[in-house]
Protein backbone atom coordinates (compact mmCIF):
# COMPACT_ATOMS: atom_id res chain seq x y z
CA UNK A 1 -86.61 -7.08 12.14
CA UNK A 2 -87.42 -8.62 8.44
CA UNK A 3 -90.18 -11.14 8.79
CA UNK A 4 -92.73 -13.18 5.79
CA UNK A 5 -95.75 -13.68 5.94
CA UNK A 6 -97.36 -15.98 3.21
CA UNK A 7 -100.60 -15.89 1.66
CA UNK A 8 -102.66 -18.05 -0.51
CA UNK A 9 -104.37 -16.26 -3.51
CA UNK A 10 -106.05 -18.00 -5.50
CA UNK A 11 -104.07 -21.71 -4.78
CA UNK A 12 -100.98 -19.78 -5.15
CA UNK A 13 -98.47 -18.99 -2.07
CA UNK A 14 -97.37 -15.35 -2.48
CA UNK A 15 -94.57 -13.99 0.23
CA UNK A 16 -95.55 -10.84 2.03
CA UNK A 17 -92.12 -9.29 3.11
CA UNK A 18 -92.18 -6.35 6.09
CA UNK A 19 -89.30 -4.52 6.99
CA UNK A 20 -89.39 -1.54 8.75
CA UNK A 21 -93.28 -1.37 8.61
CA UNK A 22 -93.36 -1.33 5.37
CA UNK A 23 -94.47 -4.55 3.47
CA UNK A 24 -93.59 -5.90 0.08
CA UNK A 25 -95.30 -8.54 -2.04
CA UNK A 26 -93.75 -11.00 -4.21
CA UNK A 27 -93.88 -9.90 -8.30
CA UNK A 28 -92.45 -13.53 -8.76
CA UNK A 29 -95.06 -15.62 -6.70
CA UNK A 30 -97.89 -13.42 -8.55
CA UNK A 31 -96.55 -14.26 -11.60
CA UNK A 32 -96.03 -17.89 -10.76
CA UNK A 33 -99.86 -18.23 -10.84
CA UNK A 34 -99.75 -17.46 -14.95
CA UNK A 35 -97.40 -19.69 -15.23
CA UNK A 36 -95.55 -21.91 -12.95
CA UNK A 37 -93.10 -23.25 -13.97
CA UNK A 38 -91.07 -20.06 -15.71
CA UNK A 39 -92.31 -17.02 -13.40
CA UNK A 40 -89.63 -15.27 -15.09
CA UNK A 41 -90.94 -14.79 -18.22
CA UNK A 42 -93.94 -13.27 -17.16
CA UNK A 43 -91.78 -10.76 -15.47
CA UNK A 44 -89.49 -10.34 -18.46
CA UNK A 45 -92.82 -9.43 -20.52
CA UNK A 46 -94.06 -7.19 -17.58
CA UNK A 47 -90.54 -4.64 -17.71
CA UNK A 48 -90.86 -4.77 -21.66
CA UNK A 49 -94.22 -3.00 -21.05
CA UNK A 50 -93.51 0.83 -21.55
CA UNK A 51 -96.53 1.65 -18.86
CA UNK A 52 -94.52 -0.53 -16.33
CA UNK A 53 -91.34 1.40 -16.78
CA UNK A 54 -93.25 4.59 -16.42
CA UNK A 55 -95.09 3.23 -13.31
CA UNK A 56 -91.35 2.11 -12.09
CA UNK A 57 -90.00 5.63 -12.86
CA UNK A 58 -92.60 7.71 -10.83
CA UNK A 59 -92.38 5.44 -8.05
CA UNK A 60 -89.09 5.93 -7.23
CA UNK A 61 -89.13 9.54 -8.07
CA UNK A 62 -91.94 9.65 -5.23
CA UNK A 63 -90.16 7.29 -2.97
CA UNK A 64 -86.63 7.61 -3.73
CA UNK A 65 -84.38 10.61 -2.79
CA UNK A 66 -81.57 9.70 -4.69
CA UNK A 67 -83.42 9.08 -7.84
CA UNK A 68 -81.64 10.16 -11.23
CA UNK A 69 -84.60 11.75 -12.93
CA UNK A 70 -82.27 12.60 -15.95
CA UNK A 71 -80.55 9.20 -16.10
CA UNK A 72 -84.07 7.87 -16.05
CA UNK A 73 -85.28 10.15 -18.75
CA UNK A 74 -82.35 9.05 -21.12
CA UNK A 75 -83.30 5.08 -20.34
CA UNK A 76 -87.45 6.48 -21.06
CA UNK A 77 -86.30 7.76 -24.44
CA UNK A 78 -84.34 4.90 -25.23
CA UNK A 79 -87.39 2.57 -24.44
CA UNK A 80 -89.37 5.02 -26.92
CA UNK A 81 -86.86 4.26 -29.71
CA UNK A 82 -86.83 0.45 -28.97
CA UNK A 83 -90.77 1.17 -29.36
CA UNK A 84 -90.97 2.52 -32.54
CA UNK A 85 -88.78 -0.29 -33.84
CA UNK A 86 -91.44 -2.64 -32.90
CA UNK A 87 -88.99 -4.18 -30.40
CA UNK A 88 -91.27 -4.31 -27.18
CA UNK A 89 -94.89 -3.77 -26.11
């Protein structure tokens, strides 16, 4: 069964989820400690960060099966192009 567990890091409250004994932490109560009141734009800058979406795409081709290693490759070349446009970090 799902359960939370909440810890306090640094005067922030960050949501440990397990299921299935595995745990997950919350990316939106980390980022909530740079700033609080729009979490989400931390987030937005973290998935414009090339070395994100690479960390992103080997994680799920080591923890996902069903994976779409070409499909991924297609959206990693895209991401290149938006790159050399000057369009992300």
């Amino acid at each position: 069964m799902p359960k939370n567990r909440k810890l306090n890091v640094k005067g922030t409250e960050v949501v440990l989820f397990t299921k299935d004994d595995e745990e997950y932490i919350s990316l939106t109560d980390i980022a909530r400690y740079k700033n609080p009141d729009e979490p989400k734009d931390v987030v937005g800058n973290w998935l414009r960060n090339r070395s994100t979406i690479e960390f992103l795409g080997l994680w799920e081709k080591l923890h996902n099966p069903e994976f779409k290693g070409v499909e991924f490759d297609a959206f990693l070349y895209y991401l290149a192009h938006k790159l050399s446009l000057g369009a992300m970090s």
